[in-house]
C-alpha atoms as a PDB file:
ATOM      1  CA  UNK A   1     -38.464 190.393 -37.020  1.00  0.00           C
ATOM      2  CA  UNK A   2     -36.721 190.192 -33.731  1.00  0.00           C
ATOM      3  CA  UNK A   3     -40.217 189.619 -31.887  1.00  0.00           C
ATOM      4  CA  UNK A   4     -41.070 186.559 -34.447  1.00  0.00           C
ATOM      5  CA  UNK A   5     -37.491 185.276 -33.252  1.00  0.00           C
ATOM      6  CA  UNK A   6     -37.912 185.653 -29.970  1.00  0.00           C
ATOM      7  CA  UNK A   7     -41.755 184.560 -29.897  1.00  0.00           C
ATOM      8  CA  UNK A   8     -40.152 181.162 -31.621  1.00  0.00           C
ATOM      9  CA  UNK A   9     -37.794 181.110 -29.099  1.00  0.00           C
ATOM     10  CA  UNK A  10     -39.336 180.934 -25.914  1.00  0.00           C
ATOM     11  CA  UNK A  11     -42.876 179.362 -27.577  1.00  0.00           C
ATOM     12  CA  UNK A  12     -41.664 175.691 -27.411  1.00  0.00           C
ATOM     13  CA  UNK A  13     -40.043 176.314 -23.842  1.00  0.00           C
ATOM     14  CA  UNK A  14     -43.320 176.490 -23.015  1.00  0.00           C
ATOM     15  CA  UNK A  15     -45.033 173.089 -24.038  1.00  0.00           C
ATOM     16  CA  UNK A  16     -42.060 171.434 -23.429  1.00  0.00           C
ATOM     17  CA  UNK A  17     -42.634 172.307 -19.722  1.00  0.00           C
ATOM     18  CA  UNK A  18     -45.865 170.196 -19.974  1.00  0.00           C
ATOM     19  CA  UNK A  19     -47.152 172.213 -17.039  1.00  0.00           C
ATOM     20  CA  UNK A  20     -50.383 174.357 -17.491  1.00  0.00           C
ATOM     21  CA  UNK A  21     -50.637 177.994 -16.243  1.00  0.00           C
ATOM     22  CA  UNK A  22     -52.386 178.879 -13.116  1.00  0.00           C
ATOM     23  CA  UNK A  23     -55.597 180.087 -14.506  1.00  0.00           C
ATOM     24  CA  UNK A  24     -54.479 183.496 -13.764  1.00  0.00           C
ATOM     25  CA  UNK A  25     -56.054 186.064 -11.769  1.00  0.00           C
ATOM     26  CA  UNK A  26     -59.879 185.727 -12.726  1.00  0.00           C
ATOM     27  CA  UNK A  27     -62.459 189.287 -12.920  1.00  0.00           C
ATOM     28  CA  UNK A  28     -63.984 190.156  -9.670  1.00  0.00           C
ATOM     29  CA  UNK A  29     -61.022 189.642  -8.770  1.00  0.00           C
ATOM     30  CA  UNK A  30     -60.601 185.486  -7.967  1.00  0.00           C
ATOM     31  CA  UNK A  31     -57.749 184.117  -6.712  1.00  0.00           C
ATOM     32  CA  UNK A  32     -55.221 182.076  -9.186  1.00  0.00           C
ATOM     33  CA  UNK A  33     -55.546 178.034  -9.023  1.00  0.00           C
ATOM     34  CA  UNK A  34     -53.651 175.365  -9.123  1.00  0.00           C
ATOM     35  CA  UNK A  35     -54.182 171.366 -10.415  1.00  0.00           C
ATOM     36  CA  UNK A  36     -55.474 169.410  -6.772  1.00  0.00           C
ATOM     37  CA  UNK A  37     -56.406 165.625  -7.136  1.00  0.00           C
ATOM     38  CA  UNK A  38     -56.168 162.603  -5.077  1.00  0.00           C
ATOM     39  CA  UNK A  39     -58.366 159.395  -4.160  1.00  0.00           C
ATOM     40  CA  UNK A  40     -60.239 159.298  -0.903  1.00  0.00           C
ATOM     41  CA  UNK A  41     -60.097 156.031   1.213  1.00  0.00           C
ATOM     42  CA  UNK A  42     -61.644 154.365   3.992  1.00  0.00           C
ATOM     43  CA  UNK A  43     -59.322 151.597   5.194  1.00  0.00           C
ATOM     44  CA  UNK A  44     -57.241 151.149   2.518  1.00  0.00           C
ATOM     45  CA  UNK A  45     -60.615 151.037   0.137  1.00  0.00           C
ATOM     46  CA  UNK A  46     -61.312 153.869  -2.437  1.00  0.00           C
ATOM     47  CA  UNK A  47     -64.580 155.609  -1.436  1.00  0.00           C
ATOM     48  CA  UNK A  48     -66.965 156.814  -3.869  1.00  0.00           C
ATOM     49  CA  UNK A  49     -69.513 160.082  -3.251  1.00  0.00           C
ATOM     50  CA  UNK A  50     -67.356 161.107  -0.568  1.00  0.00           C
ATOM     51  CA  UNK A  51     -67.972 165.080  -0.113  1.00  0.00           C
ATOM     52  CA  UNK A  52     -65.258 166.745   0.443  1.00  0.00           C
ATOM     53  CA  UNK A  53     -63.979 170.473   1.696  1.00  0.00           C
ATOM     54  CA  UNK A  54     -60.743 171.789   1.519  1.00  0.00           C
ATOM     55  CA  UNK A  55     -61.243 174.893   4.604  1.00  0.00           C
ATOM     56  CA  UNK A  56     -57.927 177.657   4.305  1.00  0.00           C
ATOM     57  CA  UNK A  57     -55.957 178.039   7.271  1.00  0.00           C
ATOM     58  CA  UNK A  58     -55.771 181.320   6.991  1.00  0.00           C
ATOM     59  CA  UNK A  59     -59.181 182.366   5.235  1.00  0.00           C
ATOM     60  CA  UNK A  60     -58.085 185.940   5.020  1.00  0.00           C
ATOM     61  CA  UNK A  61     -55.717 185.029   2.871  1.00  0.00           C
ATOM     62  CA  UNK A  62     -57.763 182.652   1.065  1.00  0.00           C
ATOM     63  CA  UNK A  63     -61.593 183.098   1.539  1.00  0.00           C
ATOM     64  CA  UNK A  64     -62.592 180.307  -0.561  1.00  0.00           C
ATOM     65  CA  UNK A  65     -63.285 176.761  -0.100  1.00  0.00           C
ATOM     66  CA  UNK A  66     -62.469 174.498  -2.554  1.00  0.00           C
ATOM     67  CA  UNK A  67     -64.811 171.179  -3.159  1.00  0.00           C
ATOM     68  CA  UNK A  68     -64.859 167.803  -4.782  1.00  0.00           C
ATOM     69  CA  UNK A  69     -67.251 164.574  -5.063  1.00  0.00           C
ATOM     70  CA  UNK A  70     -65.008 161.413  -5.351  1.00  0.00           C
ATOM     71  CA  UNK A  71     -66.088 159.452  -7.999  1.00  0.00           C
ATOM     72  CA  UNK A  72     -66.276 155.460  -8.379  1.00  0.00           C
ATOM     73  CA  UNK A  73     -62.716 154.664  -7.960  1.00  0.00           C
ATOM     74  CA  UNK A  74     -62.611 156.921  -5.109  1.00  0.00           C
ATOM     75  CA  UNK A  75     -60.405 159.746  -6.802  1.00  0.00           C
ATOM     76  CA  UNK A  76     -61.367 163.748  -6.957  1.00  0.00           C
ATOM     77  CA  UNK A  77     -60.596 166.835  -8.708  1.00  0.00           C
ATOM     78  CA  UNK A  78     -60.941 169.707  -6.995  1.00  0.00           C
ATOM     79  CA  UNK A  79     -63.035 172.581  -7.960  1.00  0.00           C
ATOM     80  CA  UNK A  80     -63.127 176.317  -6.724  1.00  0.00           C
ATOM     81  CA  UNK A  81     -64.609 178.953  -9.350  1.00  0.00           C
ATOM     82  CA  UNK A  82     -65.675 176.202 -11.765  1.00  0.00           C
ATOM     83  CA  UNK A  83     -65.224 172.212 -12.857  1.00  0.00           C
ATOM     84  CA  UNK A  84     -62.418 171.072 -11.918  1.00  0.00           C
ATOM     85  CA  UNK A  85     -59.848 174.418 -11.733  1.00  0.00           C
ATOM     86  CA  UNK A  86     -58.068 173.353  -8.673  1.00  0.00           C
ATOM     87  CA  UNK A  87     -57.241 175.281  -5.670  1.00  0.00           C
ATOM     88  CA  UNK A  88     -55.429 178.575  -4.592  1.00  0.00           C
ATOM     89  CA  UNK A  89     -51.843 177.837  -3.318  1.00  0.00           C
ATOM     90  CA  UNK A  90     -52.624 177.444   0.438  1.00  0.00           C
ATOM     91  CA  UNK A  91     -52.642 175.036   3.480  1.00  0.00           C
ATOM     92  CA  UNK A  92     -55.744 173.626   4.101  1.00  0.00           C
ATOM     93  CA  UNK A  93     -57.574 171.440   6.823  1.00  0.00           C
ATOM     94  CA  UNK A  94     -59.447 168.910   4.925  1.00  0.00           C
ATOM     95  CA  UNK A  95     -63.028 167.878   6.019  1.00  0.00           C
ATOM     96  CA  UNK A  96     -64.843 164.616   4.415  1.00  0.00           C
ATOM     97  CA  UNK A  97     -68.252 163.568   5.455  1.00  0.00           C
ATOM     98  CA  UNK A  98     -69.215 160.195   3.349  1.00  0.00           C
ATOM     99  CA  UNK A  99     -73.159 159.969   3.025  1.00  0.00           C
ATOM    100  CA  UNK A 100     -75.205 156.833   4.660  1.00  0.00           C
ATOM    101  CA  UNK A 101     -77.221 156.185   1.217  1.00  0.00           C
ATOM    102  CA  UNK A 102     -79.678 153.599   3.410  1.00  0.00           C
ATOM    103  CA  UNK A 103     -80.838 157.024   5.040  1.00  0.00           C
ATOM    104  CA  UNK A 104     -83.430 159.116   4.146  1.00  0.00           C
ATOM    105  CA  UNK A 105     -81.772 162.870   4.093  1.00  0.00           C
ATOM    106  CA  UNK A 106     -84.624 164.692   6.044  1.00  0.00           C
ATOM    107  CA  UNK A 107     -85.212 168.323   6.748  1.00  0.00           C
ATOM    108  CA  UNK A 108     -83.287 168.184  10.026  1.00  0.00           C
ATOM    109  CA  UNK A 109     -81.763 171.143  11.607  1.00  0.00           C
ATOM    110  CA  UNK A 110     -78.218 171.175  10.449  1.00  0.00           C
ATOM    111  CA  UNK A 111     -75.535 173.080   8.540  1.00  0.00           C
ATOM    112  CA  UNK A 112     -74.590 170.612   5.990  1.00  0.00           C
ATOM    113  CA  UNK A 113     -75.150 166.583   6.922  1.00  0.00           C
ATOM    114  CA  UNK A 114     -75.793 166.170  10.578  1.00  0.00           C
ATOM    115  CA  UNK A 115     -73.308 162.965  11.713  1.00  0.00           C
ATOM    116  CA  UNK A 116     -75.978 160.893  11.674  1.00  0.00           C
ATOM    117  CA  UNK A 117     -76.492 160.777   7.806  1.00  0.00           C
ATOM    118  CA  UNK A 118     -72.020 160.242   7.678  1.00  0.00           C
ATOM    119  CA  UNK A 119     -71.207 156.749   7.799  1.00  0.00           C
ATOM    120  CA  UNK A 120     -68.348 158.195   9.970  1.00  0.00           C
ATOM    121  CA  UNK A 121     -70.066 159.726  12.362  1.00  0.00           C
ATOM    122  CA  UNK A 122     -68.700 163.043  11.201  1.00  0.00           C
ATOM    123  CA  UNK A 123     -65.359 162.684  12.564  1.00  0.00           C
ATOM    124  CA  UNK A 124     -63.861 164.421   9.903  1.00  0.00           C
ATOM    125  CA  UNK A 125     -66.610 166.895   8.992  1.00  0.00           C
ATOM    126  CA  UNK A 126     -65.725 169.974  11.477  1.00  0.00           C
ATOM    127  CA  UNK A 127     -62.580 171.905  10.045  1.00  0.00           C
ATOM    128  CA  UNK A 128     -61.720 172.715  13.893  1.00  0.00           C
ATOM    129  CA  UNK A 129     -61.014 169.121  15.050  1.00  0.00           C
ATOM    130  CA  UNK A 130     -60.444 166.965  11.693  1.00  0.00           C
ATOM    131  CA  UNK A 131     -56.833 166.211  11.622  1.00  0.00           C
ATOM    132  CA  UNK A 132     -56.790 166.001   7.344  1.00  0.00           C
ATOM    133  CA  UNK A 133     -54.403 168.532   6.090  1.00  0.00           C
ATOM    134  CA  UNK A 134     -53.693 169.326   2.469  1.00  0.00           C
ATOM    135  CA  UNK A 135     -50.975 171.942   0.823  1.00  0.00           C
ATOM    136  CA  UNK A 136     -51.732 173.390  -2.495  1.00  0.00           C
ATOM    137  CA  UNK A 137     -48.434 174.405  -4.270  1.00  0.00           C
ATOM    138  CA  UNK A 138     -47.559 175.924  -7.768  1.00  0.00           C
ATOM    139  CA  UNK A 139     -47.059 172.665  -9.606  1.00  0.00           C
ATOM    140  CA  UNK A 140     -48.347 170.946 -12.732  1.00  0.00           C
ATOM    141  CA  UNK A 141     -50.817 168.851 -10.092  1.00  0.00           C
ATOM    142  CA  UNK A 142     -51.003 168.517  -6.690  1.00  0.00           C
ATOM    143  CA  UNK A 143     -51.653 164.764  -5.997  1.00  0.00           C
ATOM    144  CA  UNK A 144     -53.315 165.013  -2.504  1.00  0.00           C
ATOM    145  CA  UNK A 145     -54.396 161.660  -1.505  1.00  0.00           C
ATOM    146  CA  UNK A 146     -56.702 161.598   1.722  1.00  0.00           C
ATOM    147  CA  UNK A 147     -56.480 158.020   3.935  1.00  0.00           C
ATOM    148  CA  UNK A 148     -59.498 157.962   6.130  1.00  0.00           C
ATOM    149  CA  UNK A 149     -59.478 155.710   8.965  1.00  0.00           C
ATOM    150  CA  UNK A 150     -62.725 153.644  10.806  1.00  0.00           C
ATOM    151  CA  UNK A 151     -63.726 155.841  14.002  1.00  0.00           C
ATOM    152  CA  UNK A 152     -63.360 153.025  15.653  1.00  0.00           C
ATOM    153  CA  UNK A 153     -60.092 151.403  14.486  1.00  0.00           C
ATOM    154  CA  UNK A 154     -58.854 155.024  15.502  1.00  0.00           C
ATOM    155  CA  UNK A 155     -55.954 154.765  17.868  1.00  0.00           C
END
């Protein structure tokens, strides 16, 4: 009888918090994750298929590398070990490559989209010089918005 009361107790504590639970640590071992959204934009203007990569600063910590597709409004959810499951808590360096749909993607030699096929020249596809950072944090959602800027309106 004491468990029922105590079950009763703490049971509405936890929908009244209106946060989810990490998804807990997964088999094989996965990491726990965390709510991540935001809208990508280029100028001020949402962008919509931009690909984006979400590389850990420390990947020993973290060797996994979250993903999203913005969609038509130019927001994203991110997903790591399935649809939309977030991100382990982490600082990231965010890379975005936005696809030139007038080009034909060929077999060319690259790892990924060569710059070419980027509208922005892949200035923010390399994780070692794109200057997008994200933090991940144990909250109900991490609202990461990422403001892209014309390569050449760059200062």
């Amino acid at each position: 009888m004491l468990f029922a009361r105590i079950i009763f107790a703490v049971l509405p504590l936890v929908f009244l918090s209106g946060c989810p639970a990490p998804s807990g640590i997964k088999a094989s071992g996965q990491l726990p994750v965390y709510p991540v959204v935001g809208q990508v934009t280029l100028d001020g203007v949402p962008i919509r298929n931009a690909r984006i990569a979400f590389h850990p600063l420390d990947p020993n910590r973290v060797p996994v590398r979250p993903v999203a597709i913005s969609r038509g409004d130019g927001t994203y959810t991110l997903s790591t070990y399935g649809t939309s499951d977030g991100a382990p808590l982490q600082e990231y360096t965010i890379t975005v490559v936005i696809p030139n749909e007038n080009l034909v993607i060929d077999d060319c030699a690259c790892d990924g989209f060569d710059p070419i096929h980027d509208i922005l020249g892949g200035v923010y596809m390399d994780p070692t010089k794109s200057s997008l950072r994200g933090v991940v944090r144990s909250q109900c959602e991490n609202n990461i918005p990422i403001r892209l800027i014309t390569p050449n309106a760059r200062p």
